[in-house]
C-alpha atoms as a PDB file:
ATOM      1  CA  UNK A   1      -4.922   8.691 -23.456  1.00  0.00           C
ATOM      2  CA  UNK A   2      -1.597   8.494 -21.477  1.00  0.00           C
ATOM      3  CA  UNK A   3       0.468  11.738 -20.722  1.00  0.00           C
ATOM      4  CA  UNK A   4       3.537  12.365 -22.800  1.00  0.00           C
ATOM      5  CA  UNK A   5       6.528  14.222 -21.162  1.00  0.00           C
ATOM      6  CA  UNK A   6       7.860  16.838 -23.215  1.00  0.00           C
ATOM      7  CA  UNK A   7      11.528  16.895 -21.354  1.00  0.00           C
ATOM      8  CA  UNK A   8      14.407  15.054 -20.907  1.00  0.00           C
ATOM      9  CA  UNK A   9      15.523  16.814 -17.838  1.00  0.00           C
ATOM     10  CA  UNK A  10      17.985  19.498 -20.127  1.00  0.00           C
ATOM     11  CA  UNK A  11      15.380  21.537 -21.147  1.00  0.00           C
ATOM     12  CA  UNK A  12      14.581  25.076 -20.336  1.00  0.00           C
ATOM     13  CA  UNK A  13      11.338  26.968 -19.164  1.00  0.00           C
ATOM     14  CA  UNK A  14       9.344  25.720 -16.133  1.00  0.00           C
ATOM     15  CA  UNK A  15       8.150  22.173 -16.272  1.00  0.00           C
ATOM     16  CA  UNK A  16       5.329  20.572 -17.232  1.00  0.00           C
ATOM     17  CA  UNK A  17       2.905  19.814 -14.866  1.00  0.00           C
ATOM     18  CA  UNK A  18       3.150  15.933 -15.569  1.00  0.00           C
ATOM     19  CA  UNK A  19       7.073  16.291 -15.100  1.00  0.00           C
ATOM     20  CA  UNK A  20       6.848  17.724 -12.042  1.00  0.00           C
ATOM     21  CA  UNK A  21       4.475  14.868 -10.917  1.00  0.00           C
ATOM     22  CA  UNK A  22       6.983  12.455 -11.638  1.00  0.00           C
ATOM     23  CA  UNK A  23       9.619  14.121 -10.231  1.00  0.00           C
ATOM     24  CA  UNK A  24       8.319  14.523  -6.462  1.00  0.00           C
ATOM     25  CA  UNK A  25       6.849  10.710  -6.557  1.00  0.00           C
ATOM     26  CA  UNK A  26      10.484   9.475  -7.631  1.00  0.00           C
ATOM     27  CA  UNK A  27      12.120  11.907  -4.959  1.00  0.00           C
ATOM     28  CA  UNK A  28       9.814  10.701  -1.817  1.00  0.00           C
ATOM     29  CA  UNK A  29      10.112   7.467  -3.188  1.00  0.00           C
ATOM     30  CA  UNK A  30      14.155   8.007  -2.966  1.00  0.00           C
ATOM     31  CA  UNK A  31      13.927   9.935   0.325  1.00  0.00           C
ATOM     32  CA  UNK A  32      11.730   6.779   1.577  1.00  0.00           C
ATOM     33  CA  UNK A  33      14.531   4.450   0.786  1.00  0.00           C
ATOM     34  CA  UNK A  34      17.392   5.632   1.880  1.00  0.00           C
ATOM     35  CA  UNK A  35      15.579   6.752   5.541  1.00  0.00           C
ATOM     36  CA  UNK A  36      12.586   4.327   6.069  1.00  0.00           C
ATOM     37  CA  UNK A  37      10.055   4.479   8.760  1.00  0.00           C
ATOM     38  CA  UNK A  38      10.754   2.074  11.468  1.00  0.00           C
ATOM     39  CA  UNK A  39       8.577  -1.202  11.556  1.00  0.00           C
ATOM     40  CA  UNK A  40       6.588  -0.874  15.001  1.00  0.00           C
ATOM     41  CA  UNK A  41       4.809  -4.273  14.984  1.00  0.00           C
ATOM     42  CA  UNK A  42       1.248  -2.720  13.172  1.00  0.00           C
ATOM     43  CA  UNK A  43       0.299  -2.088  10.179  1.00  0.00           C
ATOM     44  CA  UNK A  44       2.168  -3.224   6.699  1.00  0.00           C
ATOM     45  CA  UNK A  45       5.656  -3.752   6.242  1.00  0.00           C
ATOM     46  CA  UNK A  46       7.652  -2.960   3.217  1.00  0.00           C
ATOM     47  CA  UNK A  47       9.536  -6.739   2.469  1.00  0.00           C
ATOM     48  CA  UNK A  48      12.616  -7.061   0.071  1.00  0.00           C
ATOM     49  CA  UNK A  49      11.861  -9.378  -2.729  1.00  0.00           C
ATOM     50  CA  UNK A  50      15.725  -9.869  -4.813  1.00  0.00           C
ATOM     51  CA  UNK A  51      17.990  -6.961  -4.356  1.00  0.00           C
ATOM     52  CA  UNK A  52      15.776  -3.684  -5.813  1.00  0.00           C
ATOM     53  CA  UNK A  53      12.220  -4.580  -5.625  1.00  0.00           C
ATOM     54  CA  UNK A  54      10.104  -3.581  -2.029  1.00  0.00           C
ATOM     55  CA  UNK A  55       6.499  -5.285  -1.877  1.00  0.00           C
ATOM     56  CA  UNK A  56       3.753  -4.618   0.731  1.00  0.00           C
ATOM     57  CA  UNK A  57       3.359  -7.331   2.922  1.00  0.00           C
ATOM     58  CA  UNK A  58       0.425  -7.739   5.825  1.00  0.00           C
ATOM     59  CA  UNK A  59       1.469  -9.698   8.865  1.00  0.00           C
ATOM     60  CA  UNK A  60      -1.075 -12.516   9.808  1.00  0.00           C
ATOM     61  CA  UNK A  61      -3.445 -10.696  12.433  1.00  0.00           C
ATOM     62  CA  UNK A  62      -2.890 -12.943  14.939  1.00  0.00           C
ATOM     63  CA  UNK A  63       1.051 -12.281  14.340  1.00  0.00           C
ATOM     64  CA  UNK A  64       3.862 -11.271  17.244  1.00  0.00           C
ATOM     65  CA  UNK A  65       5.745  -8.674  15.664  1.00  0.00           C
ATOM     66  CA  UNK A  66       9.305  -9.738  17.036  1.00  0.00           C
ATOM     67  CA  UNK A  67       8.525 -13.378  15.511  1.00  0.00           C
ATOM     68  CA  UNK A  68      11.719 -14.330  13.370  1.00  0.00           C
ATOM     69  CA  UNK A  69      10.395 -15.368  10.731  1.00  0.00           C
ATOM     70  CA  UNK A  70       7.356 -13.373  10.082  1.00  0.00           C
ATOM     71  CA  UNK A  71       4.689 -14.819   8.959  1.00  0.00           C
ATOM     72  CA  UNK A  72       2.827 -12.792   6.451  1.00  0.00           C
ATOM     73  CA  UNK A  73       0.704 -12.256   2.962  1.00  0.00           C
ATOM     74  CA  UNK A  74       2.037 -10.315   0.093  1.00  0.00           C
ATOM     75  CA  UNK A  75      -0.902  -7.813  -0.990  1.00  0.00           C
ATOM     76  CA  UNK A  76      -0.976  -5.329  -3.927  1.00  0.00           C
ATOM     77  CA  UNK A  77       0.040  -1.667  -3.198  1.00  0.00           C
ATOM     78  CA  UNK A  78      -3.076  -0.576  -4.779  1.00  0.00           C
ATOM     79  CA  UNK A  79      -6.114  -2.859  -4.629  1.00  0.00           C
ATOM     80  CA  UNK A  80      -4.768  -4.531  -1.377  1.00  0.00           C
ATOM     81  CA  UNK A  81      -5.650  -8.214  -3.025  1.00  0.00           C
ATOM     82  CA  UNK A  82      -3.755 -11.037  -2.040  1.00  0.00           C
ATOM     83  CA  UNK A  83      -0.672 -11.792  -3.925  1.00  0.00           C
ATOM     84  CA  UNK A  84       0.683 -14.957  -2.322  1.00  0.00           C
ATOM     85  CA  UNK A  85      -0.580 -17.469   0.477  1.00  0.00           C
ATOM     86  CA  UNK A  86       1.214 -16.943   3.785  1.00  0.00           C
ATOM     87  CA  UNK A  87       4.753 -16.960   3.185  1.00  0.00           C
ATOM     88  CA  UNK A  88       7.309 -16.756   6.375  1.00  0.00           C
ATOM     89  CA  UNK A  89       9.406 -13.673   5.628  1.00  0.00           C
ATOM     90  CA  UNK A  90      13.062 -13.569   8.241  1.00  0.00           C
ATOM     91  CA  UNK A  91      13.496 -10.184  10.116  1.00  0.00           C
ATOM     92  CA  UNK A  92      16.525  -9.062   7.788  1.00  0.00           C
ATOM     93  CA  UNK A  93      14.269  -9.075   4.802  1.00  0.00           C
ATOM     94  CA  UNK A  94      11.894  -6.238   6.506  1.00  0.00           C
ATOM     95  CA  UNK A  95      12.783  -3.068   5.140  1.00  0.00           C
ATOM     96  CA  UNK A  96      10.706  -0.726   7.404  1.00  0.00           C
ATOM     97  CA  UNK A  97       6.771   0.268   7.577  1.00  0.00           C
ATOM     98  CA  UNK A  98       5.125   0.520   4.288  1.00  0.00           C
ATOM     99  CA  UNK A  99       4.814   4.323   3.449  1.00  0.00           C
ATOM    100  CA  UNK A 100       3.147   4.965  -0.364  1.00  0.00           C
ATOM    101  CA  UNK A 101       6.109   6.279  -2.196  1.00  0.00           C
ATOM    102  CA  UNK A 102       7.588   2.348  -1.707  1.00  0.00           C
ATOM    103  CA  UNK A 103       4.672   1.521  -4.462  1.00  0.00           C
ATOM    104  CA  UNK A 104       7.146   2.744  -7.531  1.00  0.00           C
ATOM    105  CA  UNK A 105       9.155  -0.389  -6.738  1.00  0.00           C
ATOM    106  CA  UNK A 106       6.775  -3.101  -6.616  1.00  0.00           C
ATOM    107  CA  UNK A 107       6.445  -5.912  -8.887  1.00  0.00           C
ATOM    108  CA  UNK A 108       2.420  -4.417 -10.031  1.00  0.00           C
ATOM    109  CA  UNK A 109       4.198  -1.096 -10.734  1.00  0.00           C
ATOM    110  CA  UNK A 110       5.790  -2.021 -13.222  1.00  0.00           C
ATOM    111  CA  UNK A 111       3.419  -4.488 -14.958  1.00  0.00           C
ATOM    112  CA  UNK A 112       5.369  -7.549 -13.884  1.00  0.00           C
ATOM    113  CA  UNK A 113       3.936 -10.896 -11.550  1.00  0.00           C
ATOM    114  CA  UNK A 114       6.171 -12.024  -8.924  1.00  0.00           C
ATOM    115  CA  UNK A 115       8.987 -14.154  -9.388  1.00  0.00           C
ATOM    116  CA  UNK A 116       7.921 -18.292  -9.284  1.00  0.00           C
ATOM    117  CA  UNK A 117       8.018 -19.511  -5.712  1.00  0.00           C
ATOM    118  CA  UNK A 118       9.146 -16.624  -3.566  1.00  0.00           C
ATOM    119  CA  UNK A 119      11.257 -17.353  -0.737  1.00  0.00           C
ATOM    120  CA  UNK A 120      11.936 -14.659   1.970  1.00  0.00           C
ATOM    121  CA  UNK A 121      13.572 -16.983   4.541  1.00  0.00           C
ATOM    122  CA  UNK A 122      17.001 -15.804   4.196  1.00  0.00           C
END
């Protein structure tokens, strides 16, 4: 059974425990966006993919981190399966490390596959 909000945001009384679920992940996703955490070379990068969607990406191990492009694997945010084959991803398209609140923006999120023949080169 899936939780039903009982607010549109106008109402009065304290909020319901669901609501208030919803409300932090959307604000530390928000707070992650606008101030991300640098990339340092390890670990997962969040990657733009078109101009509002962030997926996590895993550099190949055997990757330099100040490559340009990046070579790397697009991976689910939550069963860390591989999305894509290795795709070469340029610098500008890195937005930072990947931190958990990025996972509201992702393609799985919201039920959708990635778009046909990715291209993160420019």
């Amino acid at each position: 059974m899936t939780a039903r909000f009982r607010r549109c945001g106008h109402g009065s009384g304290p909020m319901h425990p669901g609501d208030q679920k919803a409300v932090a992940e959307f604000t530390a996703m928000l707070a992650a966006r606008q101030r991300p955490a640098p990339w340092t070379g390890r670990g997962d990068v969040a990657v733009w993919i078109g101009e509002r969607c962030l997926e996590r990406g895993r550099p190949l191990a055997e990757q330099q981190p100040d490559t340009d492009p990046l070579a790397l694997v697009l991976i689910h945010p939550d069963t860390e399966t591989a999305l894509t084959g290795t795709l070469h991803c340029a610098q500008a398209r890195i937005h930072g490390a990947w931190t958990e609140p990025y996972r509201l923006l992702t393609h799985a999120f919201a039920g959708r596959d990635l778009p046909a023949g990715v291209d993160l080169s420019t």
